[in-house]
C-alpha atoms as a PDB file:
ATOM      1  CA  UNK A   1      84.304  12.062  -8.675  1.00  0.00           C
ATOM      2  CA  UNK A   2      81.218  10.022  -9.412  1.00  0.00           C
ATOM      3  CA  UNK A   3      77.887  10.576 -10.757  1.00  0.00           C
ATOM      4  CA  UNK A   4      74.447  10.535  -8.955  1.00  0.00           C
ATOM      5  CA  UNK A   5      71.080  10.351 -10.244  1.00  0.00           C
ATOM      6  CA  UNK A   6      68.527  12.102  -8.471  1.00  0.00           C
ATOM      7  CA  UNK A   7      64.797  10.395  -8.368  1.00  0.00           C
ATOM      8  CA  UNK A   8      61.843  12.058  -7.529  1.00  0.00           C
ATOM      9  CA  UNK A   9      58.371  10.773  -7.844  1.00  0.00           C
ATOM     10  CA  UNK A  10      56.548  11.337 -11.155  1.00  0.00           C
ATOM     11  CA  UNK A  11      54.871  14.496 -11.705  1.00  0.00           C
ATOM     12  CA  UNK A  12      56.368  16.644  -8.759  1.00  0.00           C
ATOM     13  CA  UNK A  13      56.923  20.213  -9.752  1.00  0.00           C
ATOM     14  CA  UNK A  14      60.804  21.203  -9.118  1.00  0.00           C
ATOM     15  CA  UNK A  15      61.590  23.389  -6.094  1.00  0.00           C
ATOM     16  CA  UNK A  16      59.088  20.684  -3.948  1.00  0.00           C
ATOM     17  CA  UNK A  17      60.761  20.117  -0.415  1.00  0.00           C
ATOM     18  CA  UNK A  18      57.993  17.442  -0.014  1.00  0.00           C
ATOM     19  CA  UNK A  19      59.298  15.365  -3.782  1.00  0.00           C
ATOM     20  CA  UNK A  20      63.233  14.895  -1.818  1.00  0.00           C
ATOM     21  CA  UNK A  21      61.704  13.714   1.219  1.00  0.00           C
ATOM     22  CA  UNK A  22      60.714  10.455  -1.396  1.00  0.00           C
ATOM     23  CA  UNK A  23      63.710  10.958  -3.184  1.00  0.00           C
ATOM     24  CA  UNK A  24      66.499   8.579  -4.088  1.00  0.00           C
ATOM     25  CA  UNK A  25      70.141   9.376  -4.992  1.00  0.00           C
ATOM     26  CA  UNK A  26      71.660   6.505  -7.278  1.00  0.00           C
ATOM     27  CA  UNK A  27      75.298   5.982  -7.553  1.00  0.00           C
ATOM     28  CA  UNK A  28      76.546   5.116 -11.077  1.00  0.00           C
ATOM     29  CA  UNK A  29      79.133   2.863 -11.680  1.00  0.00           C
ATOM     30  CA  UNK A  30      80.611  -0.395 -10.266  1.00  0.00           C
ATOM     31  CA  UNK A  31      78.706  -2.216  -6.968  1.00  0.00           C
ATOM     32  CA  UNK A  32      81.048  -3.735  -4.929  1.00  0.00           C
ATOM     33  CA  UNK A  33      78.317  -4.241  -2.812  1.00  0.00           C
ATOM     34  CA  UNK A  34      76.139  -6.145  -5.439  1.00  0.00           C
ATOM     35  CA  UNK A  35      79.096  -7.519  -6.843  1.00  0.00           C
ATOM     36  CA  UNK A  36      79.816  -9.420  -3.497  1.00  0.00           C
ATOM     37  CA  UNK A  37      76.194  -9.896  -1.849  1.00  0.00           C
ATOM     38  CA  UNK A  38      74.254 -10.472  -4.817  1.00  0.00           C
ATOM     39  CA  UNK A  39      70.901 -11.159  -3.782  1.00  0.00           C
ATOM     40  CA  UNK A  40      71.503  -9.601  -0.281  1.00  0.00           C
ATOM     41  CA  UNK A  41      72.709  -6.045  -2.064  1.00  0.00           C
ATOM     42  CA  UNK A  42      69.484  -6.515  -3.739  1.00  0.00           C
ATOM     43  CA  UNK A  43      67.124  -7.232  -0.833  1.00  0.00           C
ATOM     44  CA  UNK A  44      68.558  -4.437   1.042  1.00  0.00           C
ATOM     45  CA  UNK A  45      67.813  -1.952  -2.033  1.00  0.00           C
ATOM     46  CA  UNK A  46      64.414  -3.141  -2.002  1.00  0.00           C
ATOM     47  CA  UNK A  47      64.553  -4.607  -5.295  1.00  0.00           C
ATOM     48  CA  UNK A  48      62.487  -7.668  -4.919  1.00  0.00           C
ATOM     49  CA  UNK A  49      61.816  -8.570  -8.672  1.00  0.00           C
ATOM     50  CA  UNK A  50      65.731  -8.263  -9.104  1.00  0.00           C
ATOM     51  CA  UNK A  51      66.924 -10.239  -6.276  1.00  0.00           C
ATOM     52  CA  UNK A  52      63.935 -12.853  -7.487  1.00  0.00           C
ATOM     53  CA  UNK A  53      65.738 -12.865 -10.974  1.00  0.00           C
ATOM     54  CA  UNK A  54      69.195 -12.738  -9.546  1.00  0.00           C
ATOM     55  CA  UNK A  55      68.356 -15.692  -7.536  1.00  0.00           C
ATOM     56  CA  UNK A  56      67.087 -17.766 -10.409  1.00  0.00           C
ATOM     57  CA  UNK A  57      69.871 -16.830 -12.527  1.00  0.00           C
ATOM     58  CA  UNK A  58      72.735 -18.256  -9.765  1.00  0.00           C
ATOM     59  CA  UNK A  59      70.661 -21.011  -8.987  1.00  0.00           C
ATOM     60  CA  UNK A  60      70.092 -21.865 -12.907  1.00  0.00           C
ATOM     61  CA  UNK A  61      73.991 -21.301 -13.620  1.00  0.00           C
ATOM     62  CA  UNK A  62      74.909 -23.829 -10.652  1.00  0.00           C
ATOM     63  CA  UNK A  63      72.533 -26.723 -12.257  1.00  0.00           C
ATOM     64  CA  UNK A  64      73.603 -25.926 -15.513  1.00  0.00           C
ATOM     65  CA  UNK A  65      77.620 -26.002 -14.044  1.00  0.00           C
ATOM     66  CA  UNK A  66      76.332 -29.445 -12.496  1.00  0.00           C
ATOM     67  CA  UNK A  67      74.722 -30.948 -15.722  1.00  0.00           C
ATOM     68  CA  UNK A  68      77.713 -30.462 -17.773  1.00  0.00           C
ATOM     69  CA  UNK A  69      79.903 -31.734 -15.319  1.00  0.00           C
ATOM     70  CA  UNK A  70      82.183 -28.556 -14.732  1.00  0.00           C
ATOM     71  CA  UNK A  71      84.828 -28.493 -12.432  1.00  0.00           C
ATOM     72  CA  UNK A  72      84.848 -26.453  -9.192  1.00  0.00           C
ATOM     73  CA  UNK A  73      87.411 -23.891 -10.515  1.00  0.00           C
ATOM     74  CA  UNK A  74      85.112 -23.887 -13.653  1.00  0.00           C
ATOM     75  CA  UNK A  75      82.031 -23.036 -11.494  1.00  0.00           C
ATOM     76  CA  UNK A  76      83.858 -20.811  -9.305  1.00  0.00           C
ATOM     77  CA  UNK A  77      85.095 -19.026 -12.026  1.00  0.00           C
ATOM     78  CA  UNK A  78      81.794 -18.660 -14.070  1.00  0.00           C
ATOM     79  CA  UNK A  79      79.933 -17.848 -10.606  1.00  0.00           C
ATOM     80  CA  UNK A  80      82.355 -15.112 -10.568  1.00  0.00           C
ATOM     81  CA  UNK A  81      81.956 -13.994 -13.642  1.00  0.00           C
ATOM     82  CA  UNK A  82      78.090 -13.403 -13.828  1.00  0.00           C
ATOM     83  CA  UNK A  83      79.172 -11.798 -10.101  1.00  0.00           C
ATOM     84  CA  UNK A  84      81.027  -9.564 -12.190  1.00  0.00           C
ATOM     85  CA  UNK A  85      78.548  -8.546 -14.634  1.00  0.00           C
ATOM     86  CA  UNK A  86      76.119  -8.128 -11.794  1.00  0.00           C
ATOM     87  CA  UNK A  87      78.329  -5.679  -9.829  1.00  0.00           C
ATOM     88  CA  UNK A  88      78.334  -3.875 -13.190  1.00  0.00           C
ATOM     89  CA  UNK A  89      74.844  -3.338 -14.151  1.00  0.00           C
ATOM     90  CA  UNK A  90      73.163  -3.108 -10.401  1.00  0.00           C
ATOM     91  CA  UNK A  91      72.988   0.839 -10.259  1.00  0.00           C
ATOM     92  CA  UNK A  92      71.429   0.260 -13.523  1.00  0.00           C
ATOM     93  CA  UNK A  93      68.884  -1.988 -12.645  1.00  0.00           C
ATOM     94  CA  UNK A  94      68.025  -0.156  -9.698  1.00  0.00           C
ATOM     95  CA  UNK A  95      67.581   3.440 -11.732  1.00  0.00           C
ATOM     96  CA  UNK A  96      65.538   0.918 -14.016  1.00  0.00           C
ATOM     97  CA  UNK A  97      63.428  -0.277 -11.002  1.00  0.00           C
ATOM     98  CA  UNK A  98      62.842   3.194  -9.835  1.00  0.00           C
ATOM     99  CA  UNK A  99      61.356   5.007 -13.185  1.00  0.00           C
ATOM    100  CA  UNK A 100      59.140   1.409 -13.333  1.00  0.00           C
ATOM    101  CA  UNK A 101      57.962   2.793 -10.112  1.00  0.00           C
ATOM    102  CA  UNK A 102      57.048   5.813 -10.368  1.00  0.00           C
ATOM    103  CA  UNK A 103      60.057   7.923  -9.569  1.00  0.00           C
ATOM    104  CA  UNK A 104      62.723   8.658 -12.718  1.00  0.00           C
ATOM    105  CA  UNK A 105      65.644  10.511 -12.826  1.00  0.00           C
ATOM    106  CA  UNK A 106      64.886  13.919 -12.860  1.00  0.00           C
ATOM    107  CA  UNK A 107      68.649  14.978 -12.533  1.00  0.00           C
ATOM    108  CA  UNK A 108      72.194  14.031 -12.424  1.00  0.00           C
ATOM    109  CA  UNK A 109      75.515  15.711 -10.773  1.00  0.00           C
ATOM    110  CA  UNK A 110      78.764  15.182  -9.790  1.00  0.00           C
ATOM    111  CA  UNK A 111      79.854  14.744  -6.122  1.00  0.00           C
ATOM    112  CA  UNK A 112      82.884  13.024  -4.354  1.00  0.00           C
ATOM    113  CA  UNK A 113      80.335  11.662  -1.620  1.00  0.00           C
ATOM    114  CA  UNK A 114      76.960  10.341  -1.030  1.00  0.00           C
ATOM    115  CA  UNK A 115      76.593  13.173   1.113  1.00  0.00           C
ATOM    116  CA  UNK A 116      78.134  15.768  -0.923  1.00  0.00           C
ATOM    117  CA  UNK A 117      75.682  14.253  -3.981  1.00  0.00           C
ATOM    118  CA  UNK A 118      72.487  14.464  -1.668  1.00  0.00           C
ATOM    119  CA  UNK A 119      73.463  18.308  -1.021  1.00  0.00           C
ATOM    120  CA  UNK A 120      74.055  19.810  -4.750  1.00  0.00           C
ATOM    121  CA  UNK A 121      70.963  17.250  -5.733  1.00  0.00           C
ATOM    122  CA  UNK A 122      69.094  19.085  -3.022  1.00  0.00           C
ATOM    123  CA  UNK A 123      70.512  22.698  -3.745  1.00  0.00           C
ATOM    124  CA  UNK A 124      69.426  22.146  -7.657  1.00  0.00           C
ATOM    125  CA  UNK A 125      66.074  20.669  -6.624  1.00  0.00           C
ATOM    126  CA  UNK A 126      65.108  23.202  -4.928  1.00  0.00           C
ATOM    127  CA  UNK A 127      66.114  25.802  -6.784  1.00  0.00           C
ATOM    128  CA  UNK A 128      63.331  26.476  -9.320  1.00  0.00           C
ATOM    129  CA  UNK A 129      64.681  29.092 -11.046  1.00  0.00           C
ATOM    130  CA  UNK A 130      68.020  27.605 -12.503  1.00  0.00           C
ATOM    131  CA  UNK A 131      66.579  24.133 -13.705  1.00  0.00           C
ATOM    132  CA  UNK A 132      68.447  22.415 -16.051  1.00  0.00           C
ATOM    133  CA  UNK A 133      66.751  21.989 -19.630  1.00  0.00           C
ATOM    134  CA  UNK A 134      64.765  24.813 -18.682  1.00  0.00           C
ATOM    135  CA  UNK A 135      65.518  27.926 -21.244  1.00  0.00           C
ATOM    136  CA  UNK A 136      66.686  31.060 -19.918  1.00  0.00           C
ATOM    137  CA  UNK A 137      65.713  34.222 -21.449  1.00  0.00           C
ATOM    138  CA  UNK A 138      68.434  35.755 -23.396  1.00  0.00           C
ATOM    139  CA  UNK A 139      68.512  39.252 -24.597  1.00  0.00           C
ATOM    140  CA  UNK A 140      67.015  38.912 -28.337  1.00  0.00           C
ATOM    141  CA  UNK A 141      68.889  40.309 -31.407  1.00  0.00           C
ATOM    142  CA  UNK A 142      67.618  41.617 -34.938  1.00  0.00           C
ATOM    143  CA  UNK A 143      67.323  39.694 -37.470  1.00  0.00           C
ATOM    144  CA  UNK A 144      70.351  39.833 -40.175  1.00  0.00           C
ATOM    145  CA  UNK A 145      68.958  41.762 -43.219  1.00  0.00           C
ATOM    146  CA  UNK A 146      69.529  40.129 -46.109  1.00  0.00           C
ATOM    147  CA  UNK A 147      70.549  42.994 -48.545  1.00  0.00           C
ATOM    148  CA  UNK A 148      73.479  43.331 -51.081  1.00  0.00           C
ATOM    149  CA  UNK A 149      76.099  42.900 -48.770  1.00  0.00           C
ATOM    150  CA  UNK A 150      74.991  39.240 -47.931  1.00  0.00           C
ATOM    151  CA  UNK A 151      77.268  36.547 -47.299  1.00  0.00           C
ATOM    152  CA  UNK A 152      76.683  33.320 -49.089  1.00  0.00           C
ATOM    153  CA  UNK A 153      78.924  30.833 -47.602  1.00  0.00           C
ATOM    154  CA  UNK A 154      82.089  31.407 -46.656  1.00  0.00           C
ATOM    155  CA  UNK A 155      82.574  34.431 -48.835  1.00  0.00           C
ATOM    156  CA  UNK A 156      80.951  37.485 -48.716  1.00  0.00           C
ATOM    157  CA  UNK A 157      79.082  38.596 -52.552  1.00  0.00           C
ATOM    158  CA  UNK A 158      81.733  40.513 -54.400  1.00  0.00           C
ATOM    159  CA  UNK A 159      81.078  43.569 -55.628  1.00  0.00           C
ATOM    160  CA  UNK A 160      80.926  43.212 -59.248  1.00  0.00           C
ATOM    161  CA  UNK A 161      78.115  41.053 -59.016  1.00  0.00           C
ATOM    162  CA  UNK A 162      80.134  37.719 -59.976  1.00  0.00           C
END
């Protein structure tokens, strides 16, 4: 089971159909995606700024590989390696690049699928009435009176006044 964020633009009430049709689901966790496309995965998420740094970042690794005279396996390896970290930190990014624009996460849950996430996201957006961080009324109860028969601590007050 993995968990998805939900992201809705800024501002919209919960229970509003209209908010999900703008609404993103975000996967967390490992990209293999990102891991193995880089700058593509990025593109195709319409994270421009990203793929820009990404870009930058590969390209400034590969000069820097050059300049000190690595070896191929050395540059492979390191190329790999910031693949890695890139696979690891893409979902984040992107839920980064989302509250940036306009549209945070507004919930989270726990599905099997992208489908199955879309539905309960769905089901809990739209239903107003059992929104998370939201208090529920709970039946209220007196106050403790605070009389001789008090209990200070763990121990209730003995008897004799000691």
């Amino acid at each position: 089971m993995r968990t998805y964020t939900l992201h809705v633009p800024e501002g919209a009430p919960r229970g509003d159909a209209r908010a999900l049709e703008k609404a993103h689901i975000v996967r967390d966790g490992f990209s293999w995606g990102a891991f193995a496309f880089t700058v593509l995965w990025f593109v195709r998420h319409r994270l421009w700024l990203a793929a820009l740094l990404v870009l930058v970042g590969l390209a400034a690794l590969g000069f820097a590989g050059r300049a000190l005279g690595l070896s191929p396996f050395a540059a492979l390896v390191a190329v790999g390696l910031a693949s890695l970290l890139i696979g690891m930190e893409a979902s984040s990014l992107r839920r980064w690049t989302y509250g940036r624009r306009g549209k945070p996460a507004r919930d989270a849950v726990i599905a099997g699928s992208q489908e199955e996430a879309e539905l309960k996201a769905a089901a809990r957006w739209l239903d107003a009435e059992a929104a998370p961080g939201v208090a529920t009324p709970v039946a209220s109860r007196p106050a403790p009176r605070r009389g001789d028969d008090a209990v200070i601590g763990l121990f209730p007050a003995s008897e004799g006044g000691r």
